[in-house]
Protein backbone atom coordinates (compact mmCIF):
# COMPACT_ATOMS: atom_id res chain seq x y z
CA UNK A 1 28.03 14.40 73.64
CA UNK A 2 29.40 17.33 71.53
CA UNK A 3 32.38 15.65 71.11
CA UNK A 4 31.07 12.74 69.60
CA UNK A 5 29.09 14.85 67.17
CA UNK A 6 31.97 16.59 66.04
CA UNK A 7 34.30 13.44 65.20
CA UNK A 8 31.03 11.56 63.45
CA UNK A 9 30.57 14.54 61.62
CA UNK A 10 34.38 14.90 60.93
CA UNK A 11 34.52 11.26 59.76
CA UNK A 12 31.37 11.90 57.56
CA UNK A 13 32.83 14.84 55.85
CA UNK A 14 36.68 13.06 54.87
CA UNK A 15 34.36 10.29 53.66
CA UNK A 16 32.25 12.52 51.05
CA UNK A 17 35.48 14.55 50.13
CA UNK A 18 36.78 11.00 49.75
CA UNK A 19 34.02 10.04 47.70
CA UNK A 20 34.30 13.13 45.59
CA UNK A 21 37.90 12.66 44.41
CA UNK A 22 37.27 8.91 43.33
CA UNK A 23 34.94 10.22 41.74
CA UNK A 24 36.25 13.09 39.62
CA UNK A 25 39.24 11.01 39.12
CA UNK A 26 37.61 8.14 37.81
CA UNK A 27 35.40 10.80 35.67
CA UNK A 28 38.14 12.38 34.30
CA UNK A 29 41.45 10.35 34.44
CA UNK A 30 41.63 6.82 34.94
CA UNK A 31 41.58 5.23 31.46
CA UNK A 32 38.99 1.77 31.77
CA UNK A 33 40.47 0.93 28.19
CA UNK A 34 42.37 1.76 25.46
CA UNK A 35 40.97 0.84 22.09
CA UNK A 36 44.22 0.87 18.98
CA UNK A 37 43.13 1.56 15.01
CA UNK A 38 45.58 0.32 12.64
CA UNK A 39 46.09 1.06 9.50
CA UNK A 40 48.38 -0.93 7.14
CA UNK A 41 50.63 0.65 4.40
CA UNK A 42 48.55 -1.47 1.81
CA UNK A 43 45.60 0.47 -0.04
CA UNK A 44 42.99 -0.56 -2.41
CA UNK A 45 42.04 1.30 -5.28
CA UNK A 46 38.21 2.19 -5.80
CA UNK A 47 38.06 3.14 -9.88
CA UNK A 48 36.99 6.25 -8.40
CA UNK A 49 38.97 9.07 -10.72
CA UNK A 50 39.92 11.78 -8.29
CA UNK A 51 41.80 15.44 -7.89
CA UNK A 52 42.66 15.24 -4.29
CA UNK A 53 42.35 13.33 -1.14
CA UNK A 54 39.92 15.80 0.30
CA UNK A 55 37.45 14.65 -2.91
CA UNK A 56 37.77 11.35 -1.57
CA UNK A 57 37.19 11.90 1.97
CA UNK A 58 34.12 14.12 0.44
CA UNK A 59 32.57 11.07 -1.21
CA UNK A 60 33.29 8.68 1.93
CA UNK A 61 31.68 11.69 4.16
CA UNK A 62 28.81 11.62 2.04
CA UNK A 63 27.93 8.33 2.37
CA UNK A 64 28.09 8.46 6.19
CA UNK A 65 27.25 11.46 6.84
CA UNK A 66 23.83 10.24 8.41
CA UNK A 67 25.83 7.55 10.61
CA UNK A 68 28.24 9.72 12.05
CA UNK A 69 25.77 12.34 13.21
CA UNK A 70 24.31 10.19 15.97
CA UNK A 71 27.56 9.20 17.34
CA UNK A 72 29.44 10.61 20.50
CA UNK A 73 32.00 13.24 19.52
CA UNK A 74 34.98 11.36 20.90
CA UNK A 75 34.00 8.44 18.93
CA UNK A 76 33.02 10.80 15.54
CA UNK A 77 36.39 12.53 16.38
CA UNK A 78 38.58 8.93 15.90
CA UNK A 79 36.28 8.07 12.85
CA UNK A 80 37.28 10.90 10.88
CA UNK A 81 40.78 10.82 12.15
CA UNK A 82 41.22 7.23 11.04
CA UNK A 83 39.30 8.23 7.83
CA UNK A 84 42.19 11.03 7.42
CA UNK A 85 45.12 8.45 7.40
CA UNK A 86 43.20 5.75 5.18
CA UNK A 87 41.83 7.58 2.56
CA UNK A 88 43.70 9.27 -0.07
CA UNK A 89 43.79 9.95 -3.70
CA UNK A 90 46.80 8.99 -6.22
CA UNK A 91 44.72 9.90 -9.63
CA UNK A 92 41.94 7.01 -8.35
CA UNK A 93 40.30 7.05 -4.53
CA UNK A 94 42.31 4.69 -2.46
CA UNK A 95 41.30 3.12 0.69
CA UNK A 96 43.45 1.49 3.58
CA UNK A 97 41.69 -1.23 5.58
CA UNK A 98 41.95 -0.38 9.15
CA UNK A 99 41.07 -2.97 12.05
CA UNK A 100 40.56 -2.59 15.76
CA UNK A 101 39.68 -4.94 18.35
CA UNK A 102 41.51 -8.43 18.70
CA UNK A 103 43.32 -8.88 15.42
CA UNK A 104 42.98 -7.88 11.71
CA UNK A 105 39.92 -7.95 10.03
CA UNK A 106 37.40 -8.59 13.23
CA UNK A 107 34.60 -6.26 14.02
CA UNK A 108 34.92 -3.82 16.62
CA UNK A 109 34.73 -5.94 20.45
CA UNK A 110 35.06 -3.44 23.18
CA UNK A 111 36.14 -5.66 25.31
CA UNK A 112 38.79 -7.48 22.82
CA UNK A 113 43.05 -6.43 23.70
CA UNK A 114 44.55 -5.85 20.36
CA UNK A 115 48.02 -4.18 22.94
CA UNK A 116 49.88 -2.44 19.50
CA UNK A 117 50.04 -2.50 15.89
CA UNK A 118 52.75 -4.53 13.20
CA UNK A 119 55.29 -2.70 12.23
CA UNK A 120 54.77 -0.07 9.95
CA UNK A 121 51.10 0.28 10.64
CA UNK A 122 49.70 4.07 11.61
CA UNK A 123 48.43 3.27 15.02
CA UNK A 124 45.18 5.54 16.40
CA UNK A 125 44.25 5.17 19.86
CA UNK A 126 40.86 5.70 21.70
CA UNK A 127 41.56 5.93 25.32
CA UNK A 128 37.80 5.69 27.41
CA UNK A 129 37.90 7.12 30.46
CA UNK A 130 34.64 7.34 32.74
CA UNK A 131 33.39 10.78 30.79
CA UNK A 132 33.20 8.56 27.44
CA UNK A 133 32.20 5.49 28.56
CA UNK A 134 29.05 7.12 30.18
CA UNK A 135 28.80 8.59 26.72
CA UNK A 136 28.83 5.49 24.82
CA UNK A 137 26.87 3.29 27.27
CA UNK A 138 23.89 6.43 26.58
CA UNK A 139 24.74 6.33 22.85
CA UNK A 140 24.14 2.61 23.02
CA UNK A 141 21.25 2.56 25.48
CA UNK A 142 19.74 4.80 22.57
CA UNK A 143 20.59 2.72 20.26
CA UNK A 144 18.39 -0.35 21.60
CA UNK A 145 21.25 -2.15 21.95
CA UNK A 146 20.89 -2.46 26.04
């Protein structure tokens, strides 16, 4: 009977170290989906007189400030990377429309393949792994959205 105890057991404790690895590798590796950014070379001006880009960004920061804070770092991170690339000043604010998702100009669809960017285009990528998706499924659960 000892025997038996000591294989069952065996077999029980492979299965949680088993369990464990998925686990941390799903946590912390395996990428569930990879969300692009684009941002064209074309710009918009805003008839906003300006000294330097970082006076731009200031005035975009300012009016999002409040949005941003709520968000998951990872996601806040990407914002204000994208923001980086498509904001700029050349004596007036300009502004680069960026899209994500399935093709230019559609809101955000998690879900959506958009697989790379037109030539040219700055390309940003979000990679979600298990850590951030457990973040934004909370950020949206908070968000009512669920």
């Amino acid at each position: 009977m000892k025997k038996g105890w000591k294989i069952f057991l065996s077999i029980i404790i492979a299965l949680i170290i088993i369990v464990l690895a998925l686990g941390i590798y799903f946590y912390y590796f395996f990428v569930f989906k990879t969300i692009r950014i684009c941002i064209p070379q074309e710009s918009e001006s805003t008839n906003t007189s300006c000294s330097s880009s970082q006076q731009c960004l200031d005035l975009v920061y300012s009016d999002v400030s409040s949005a941003l804070s709520s968000i998951p770092p990872l996601i806040k991170d990407k914002v204000m990377e994208t923001f980086n690339y498509s904001i700029y000043c050349e004596s007036t604010c300009k502004i680069k429309r960026f899209y994500y998702g399935s093709s230019g100009g559609v809101p955000l669809k998690i879900f959506s393949e958009l697989t790379s960017c037109k030539p040219r285009e700055k390309e940003i990528t979000l990679d979600i792994k298990g850590k951030e998706a457990i973040q934004l499924l909370s950020y949206i659960k908070q968000q009512g959205a669920l």
